[in-house]
N, C-alpha and C. Protein backbone atom coordinates (compact mmCIF):
# COMPACT_ATOMS: atom_id res chain seq x y z
N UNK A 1 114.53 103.94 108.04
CA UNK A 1 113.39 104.34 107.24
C UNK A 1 113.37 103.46 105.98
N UNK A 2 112.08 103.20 105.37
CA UNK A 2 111.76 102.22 104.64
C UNK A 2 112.14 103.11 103.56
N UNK A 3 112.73 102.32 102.01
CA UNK A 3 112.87 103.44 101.04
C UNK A 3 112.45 102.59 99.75
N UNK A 4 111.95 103.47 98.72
CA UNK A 4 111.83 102.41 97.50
C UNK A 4 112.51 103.37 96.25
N UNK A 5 112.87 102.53 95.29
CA UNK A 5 113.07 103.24 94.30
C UNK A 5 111.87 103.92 93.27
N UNK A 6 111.95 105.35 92.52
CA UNK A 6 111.12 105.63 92.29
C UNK A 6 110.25 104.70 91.09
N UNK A 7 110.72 103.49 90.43
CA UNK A 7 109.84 101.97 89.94
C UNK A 7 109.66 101.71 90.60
N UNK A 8 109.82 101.26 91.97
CA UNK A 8 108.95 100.43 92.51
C UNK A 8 107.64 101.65 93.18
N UNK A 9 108.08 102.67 93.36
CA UNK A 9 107.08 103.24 93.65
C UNK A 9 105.89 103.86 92.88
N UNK A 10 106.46 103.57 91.70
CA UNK A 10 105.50 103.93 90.75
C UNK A 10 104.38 102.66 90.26
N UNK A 11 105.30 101.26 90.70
CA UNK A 11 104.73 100.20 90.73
C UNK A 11 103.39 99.90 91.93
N UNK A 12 103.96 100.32 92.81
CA UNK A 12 103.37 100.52 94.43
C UNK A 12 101.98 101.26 93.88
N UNK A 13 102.07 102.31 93.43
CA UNK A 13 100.66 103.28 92.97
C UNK A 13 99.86 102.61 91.90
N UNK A 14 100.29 102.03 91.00
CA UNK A 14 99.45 101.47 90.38
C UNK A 14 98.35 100.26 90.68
N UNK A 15 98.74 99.48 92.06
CA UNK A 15 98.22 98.71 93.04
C UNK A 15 97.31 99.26 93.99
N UNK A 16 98.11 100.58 94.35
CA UNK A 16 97.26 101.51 95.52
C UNK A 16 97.23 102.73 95.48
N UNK A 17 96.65 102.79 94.87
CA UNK A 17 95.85 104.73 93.72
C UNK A 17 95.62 105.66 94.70
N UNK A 18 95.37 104.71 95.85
CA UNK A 18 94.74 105.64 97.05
C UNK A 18 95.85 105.83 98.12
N UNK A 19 97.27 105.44 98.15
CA UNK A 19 98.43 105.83 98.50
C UNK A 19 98.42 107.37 98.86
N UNK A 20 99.05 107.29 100.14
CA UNK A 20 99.74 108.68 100.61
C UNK A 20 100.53 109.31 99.87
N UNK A 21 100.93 110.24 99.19
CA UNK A 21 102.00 110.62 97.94
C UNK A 21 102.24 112.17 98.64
N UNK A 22 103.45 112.37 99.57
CA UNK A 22 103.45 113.67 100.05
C UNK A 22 105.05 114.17 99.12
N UNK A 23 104.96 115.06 98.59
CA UNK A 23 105.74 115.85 98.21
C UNK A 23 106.48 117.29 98.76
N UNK A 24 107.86 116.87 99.12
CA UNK A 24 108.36 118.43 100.03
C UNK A 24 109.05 119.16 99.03
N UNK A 25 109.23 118.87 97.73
CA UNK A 25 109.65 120.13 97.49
C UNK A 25 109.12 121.29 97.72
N UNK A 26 109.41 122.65 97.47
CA UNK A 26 109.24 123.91 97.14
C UNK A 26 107.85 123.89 96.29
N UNK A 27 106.59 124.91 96.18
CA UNK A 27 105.30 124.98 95.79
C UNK A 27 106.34 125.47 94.10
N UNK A 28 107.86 126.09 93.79
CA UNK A 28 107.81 126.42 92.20
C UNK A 28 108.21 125.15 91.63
N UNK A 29 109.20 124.32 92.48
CA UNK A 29 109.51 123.16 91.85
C UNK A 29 108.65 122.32 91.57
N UNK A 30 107.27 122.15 92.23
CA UNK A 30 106.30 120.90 91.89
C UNK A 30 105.26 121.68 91.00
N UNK A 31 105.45 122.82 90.48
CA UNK A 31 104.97 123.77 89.05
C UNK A 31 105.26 123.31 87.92
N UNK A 32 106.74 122.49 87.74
CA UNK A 32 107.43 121.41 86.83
C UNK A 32 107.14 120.06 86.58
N UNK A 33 105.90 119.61 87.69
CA UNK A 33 105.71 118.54 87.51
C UNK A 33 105.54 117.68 88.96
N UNK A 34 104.75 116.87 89.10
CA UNK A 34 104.61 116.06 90.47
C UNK A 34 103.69 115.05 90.00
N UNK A 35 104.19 113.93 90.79
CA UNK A 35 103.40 112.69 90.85
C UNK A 35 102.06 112.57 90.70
N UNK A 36 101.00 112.32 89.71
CA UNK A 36 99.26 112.85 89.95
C UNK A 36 98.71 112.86 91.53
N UNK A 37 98.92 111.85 92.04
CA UNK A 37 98.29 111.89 93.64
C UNK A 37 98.82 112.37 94.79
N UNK A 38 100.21 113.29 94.38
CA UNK A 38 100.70 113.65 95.76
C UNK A 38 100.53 115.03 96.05
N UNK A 39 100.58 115.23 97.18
CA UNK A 39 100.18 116.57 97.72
C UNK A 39 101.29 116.87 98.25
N UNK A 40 101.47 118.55 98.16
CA UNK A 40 102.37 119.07 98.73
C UNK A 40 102.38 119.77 99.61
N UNK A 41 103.69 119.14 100.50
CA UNK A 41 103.74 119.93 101.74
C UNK A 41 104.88 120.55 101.95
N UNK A 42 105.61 121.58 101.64
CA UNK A 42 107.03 122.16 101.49
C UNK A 42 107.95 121.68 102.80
N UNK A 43 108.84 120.95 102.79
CA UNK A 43 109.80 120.80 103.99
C UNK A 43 109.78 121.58 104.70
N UNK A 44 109.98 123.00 105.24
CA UNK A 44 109.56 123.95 105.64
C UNK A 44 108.24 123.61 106.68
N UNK A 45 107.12 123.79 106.07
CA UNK A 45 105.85 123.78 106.52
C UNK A 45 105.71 122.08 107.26
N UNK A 46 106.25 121.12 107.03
CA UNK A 46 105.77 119.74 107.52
C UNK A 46 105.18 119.31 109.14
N UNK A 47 106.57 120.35 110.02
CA UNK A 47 106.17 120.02 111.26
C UNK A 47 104.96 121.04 111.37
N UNK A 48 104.67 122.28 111.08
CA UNK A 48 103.67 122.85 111.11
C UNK A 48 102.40 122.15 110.45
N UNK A 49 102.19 121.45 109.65
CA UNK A 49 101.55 120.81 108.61
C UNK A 49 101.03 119.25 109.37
N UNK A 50 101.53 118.76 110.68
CA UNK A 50 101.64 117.46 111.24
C UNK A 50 100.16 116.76 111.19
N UNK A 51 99.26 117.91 111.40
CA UNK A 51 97.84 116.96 111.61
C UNK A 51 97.72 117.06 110.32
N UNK A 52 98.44 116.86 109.39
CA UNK A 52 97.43 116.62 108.13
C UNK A 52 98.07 114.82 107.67
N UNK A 53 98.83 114.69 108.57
CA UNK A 53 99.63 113.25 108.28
C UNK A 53 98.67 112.04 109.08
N UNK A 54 97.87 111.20 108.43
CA UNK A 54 97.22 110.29 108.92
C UNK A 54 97.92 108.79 109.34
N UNK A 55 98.10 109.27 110.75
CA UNK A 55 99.09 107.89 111.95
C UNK A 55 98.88 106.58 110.83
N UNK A 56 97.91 106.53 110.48
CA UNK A 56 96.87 105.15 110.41
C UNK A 56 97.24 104.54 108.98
N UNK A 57 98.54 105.32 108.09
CA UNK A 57 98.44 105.34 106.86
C UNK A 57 99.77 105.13 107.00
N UNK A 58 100.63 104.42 106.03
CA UNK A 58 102.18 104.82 105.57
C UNK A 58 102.14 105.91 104.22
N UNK A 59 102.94 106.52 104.27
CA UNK A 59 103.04 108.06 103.68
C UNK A 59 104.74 107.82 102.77
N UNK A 60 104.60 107.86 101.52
CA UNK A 60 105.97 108.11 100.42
C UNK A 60 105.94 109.21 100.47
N UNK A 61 107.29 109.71 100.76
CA UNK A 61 107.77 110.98 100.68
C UNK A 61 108.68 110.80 99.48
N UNK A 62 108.52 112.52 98.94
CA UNK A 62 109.26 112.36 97.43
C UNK A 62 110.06 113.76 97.77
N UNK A 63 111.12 113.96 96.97
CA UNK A 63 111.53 115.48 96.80
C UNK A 63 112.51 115.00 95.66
N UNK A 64 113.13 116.37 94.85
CA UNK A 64 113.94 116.04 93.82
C UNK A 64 115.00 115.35 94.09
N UNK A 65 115.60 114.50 94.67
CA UNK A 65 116.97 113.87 94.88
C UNK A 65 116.64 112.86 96.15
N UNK A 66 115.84 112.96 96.75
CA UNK A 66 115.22 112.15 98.08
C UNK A 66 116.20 112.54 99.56
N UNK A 67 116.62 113.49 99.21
CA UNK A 67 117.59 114.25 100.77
C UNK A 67 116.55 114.66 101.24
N UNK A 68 115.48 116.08 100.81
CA UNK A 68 114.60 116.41 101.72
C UNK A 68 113.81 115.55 102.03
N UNK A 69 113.15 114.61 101.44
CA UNK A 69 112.35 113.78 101.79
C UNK A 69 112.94 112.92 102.81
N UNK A 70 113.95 112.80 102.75
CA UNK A 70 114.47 111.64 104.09
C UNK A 70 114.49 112.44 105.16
N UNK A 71 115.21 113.76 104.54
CA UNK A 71 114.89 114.98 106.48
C UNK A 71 113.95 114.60 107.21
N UNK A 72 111.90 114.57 105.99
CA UNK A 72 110.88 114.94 106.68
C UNK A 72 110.17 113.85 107.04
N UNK A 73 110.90 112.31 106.14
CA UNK A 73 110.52 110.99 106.97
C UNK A 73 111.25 110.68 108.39
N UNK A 74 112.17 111.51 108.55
CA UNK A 74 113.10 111.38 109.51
C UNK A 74 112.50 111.50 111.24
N UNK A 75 111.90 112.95 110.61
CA UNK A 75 111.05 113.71 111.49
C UNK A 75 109.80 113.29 112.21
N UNK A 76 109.26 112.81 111.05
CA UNK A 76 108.05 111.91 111.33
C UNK A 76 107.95 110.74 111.81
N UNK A 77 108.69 110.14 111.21
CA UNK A 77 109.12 108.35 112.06
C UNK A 77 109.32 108.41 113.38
N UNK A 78 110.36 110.09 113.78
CA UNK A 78 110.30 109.91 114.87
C UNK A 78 109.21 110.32 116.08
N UNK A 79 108.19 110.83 114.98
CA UNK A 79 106.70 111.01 115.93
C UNK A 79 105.83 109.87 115.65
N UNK A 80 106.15 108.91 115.21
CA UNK A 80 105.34 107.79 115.13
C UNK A 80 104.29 107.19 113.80
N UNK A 81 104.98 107.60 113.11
CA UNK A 81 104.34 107.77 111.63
C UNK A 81 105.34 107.07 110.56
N UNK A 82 104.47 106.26 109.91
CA UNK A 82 105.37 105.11 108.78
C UNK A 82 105.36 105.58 107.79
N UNK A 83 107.21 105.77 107.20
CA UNK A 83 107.07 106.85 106.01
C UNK A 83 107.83 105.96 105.01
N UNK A 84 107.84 106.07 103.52
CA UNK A 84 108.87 105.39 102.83
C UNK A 84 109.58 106.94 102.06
N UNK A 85 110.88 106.31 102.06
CA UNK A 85 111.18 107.53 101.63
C UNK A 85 111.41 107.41 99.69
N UNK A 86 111.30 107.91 98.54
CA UNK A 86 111.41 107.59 97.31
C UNK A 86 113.03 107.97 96.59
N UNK A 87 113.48 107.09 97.02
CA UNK A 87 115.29 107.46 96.60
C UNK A 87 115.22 108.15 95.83
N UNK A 88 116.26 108.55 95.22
CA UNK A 88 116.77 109.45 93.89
C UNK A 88 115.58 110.24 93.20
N UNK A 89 114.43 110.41 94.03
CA UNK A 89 113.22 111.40 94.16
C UNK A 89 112.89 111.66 92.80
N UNK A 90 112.34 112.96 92.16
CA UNK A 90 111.68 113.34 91.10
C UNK A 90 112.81 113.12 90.03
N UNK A 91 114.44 113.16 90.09
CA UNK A 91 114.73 113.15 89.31
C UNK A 91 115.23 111.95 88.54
N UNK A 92 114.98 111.04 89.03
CA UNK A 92 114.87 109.74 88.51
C UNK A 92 113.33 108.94 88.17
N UNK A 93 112.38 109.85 88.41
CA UNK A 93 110.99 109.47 88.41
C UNK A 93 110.96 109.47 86.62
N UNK A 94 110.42 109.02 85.83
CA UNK A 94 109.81 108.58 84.58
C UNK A 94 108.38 108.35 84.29
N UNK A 95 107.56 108.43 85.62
CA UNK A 95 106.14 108.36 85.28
C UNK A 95 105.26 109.31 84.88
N UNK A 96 104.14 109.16 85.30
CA UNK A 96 103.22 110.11 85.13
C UNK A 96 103.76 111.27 86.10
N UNK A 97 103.24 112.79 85.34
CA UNK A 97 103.15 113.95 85.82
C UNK A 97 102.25 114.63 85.81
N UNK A 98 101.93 115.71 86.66
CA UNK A 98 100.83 116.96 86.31
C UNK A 98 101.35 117.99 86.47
């Protein structure tokens, strides 16, 4: 799985605004803050959640530490879907929040 650090991925968005930005934490943890363009899909819910993942797109997955997020790129890569995963996740992130 492809991975970037959370600079370069913050670099990555500023190029492409219109980037996939999926977020698995927990709906209280991204109450603290999340990337402006990513949507959340709780690890939990993802395989239930599958048609909302567009084949046609590569998709950054984020979570606080980038473990869950590698679970749910894991998952997905192996259904055919290009994921990057965002290392050391929210808690190394420094950018923008909402």
């Amino acid at each position: 799985m492809k991975e970037m650090t959370p600079q370069e991925v913050q670099a990555y968005l500023e190029s492409n605004p219109e980037a996939s930005v999926i977020d698995v934490r927990e709906t209280a943890e991204v109450r603290a803050g999340k990337i402006p363009q990513a949507v959340n899909i709780p690890l939990g819910l993802v395989e239930f959640r599958i048609q909302d993942f567009d084949k046609s797109k590569e998709h950054i997955l984020v979570c606080r530490s980038g473990k869950r997020s590698g679970m749910a790129g894991r998952f997905l890569e192996a259904r055919g879907y290009r994921i990057i995963n965002m290392a050391g996740g929210m808690l190394e992130w420094d950018g923008p929040t909402v």
